[in-house]
Protein backbone atom coordinates (compact mmCIF):
# COMPACT_ATOMS: atom_id res chain seq x y z
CA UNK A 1 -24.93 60.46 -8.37
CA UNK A 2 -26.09 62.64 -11.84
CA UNK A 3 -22.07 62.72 -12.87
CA UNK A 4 -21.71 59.00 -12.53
CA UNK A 5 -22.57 56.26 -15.22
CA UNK A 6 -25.56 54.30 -14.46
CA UNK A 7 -26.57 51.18 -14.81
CA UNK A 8 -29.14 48.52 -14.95
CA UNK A 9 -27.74 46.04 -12.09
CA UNK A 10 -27.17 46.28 -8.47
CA UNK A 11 -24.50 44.20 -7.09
CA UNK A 12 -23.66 42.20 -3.70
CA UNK A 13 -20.30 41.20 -3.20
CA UNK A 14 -18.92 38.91 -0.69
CA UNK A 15 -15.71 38.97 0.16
CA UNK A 16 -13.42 36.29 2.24
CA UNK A 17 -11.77 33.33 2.73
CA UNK A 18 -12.96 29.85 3.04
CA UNK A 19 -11.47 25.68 2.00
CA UNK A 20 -13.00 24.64 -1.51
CA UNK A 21 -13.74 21.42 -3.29
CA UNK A 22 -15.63 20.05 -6.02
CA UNK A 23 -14.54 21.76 -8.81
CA UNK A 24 -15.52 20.78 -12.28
CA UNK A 25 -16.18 21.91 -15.78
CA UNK A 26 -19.97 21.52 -16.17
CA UNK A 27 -21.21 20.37 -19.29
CA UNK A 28 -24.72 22.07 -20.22
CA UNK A 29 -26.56 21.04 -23.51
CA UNK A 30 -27.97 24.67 -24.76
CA UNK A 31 -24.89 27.41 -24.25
CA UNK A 32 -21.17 26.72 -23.31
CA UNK A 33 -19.61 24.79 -20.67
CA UNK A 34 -18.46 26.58 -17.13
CA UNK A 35 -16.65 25.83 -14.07
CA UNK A 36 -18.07 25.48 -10.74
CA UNK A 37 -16.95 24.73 -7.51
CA UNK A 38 -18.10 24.38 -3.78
CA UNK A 39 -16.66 26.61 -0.94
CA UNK A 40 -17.05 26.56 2.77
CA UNK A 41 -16.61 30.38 3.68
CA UNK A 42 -15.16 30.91 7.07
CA UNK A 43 -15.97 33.24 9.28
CA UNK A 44 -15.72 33.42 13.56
CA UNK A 45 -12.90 33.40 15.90
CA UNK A 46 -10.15 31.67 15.70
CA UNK A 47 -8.30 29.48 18.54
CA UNK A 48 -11.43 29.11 20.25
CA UNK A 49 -13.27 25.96 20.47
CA UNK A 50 -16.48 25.80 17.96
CA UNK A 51 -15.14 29.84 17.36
CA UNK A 52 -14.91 29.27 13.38
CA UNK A 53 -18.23 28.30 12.13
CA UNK A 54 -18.77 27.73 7.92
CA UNK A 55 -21.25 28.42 5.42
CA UNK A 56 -21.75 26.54 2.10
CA UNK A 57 -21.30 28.34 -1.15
CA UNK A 58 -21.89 26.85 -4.51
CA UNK A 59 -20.19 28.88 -6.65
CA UNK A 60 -20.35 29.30 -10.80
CA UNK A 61 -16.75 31.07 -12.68
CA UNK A 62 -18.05 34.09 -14.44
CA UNK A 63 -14.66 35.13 -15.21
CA UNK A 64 -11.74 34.15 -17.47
CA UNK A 65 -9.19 34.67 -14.24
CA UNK A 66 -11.71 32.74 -11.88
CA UNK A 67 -12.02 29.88 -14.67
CA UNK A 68 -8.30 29.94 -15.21
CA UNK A 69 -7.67 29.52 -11.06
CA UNK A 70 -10.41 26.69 -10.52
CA UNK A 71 -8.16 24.79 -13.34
CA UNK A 72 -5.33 25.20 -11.70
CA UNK A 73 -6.15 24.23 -8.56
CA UNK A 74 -9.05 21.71 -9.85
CA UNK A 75 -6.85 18.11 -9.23
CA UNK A 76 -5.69 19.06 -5.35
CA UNK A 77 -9.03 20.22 -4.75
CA UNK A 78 -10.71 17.27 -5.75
CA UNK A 79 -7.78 14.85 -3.98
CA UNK A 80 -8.72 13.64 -0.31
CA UNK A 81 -5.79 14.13 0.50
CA UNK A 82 -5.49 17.35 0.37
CA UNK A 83 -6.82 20.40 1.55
CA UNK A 84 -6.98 23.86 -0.78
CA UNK A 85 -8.00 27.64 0.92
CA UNK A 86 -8.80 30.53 -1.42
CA UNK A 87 -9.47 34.01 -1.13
CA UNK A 88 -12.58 34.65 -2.86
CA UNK A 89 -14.35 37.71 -4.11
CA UNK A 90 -18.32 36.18 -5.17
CA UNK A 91 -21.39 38.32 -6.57
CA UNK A 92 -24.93 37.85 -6.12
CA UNK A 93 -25.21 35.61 -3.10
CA UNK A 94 -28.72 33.91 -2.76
CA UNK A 95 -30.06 31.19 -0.97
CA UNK A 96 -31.47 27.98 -2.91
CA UNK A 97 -32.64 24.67 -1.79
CA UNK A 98 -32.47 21.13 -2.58
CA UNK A 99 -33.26 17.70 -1.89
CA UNK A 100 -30.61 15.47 -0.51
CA UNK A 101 -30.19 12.66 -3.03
CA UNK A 102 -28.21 9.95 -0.73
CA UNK A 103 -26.91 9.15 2.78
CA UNK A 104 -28.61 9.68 6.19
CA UNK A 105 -30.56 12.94 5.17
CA UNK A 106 -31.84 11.77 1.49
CA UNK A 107 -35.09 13.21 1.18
CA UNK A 108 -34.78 15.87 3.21
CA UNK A 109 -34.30 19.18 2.15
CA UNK A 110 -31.47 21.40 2.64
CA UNK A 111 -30.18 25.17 1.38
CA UNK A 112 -27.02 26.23 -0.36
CA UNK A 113 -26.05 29.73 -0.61
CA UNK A 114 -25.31 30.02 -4.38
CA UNK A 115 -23.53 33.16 -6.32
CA UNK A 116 -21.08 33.86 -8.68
CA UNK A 117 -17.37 33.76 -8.60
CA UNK A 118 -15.90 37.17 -9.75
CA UNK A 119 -11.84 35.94 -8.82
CA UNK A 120 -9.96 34.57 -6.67
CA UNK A 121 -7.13 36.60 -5.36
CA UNK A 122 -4.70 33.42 -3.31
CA UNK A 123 -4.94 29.88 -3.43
CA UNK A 124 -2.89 27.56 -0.60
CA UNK A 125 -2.53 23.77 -0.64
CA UNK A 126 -1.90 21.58 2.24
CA UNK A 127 -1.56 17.84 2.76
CA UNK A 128 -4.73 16.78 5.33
CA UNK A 129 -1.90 14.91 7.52
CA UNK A 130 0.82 17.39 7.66
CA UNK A 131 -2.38 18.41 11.12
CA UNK A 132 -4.95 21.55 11.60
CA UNK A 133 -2.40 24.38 12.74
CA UNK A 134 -1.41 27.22 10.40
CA UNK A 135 1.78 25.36 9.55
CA UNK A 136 2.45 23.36 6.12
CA UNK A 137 0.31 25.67 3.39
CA UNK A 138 1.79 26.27 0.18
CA UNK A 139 1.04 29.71 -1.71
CA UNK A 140 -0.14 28.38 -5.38
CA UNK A 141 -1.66 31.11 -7.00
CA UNK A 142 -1.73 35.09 -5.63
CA UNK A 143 -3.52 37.55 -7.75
CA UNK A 144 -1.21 40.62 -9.42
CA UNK A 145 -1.58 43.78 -7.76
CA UNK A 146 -2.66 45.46 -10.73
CA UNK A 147 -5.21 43.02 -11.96
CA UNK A 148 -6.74 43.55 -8.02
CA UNK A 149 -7.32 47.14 -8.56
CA UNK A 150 -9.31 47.03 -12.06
CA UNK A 151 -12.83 45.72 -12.09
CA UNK A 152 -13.77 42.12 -13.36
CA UNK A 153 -15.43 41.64 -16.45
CA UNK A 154 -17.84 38.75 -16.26
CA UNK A 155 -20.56 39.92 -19.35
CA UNK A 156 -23.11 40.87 -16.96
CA UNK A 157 -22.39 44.86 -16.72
CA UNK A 158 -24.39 46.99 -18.84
């Protein structure tokens, strides 16, 4: 460990593959704006009934390639009729709660896992009636190989 660099921060990445929706450039009064979005992270067994279970992520870009996918991908995710998968890569995963605003659970309170997106290495898009199976996605974005191998710059690395 004495002949590598050090540094001030300890990362957790999360790696994997989940649908996402809700993406929009946030407006914030002090600083600039940013992208977020809202991914439900799959993980379980496929082909088996209840096997694929999903958790929530709300996700902020915190890098120029992860900005420049979430645009490019921002009007099918946000169209009901349509459904959008990505590969994901996020940092610093933490819980956080909230209170429901509306509907059947307002007032209650529920958790989010929040973190940051590093990249996004594919993006698919399906229509929601073309049915569930494998069948009908569309490759829209797929990271270069050699942009996978170097590390992402997001202005948090000391």
């Amino acid at each position: 460990m004495s002949n590598q660099s050090t540094s001030n921060f300890i990362n957790l990445h999360t790696s994997g593959i989940g649908y996402i929706r809700r993406v929009r450039n946030v407006a914030v009064r002090k600083g600039g704006a940013f992208y977020a979005a809202s991914i439900s992270a799959m993980f379980g067994e496929k082909g088996v009934k209840d096997g694929v279970q999903y958790v929530p992520y709300d996700v902020k870009a915190v890098s120029e390639q992860a900005e420049q996918v979430l645009q490019l991908i921002q009007a099918d995710a946000n169209d009901q009729n349509k459904r959008v998968m990505v590969r994901f890569n996020i940092g610093d995963a933490y819980i956080d709660s909230f209170k429901h605003q509306s509907g059947t659970r307002a007032g209650e309170t529920g958790l989010t896992m929040k973190g940051r997106l590093l990249y996004v290495t594919h993006a698919w898009v399906k229509n929601k009636n073309d049915g569930d199976d494998q069948q009908g996605w569309n490759l829209v974005y797929e990271l270069p190989k050699q942009q996978e191998e170097q590390p992402v710059k997001t202005g948090t690395e000391g």
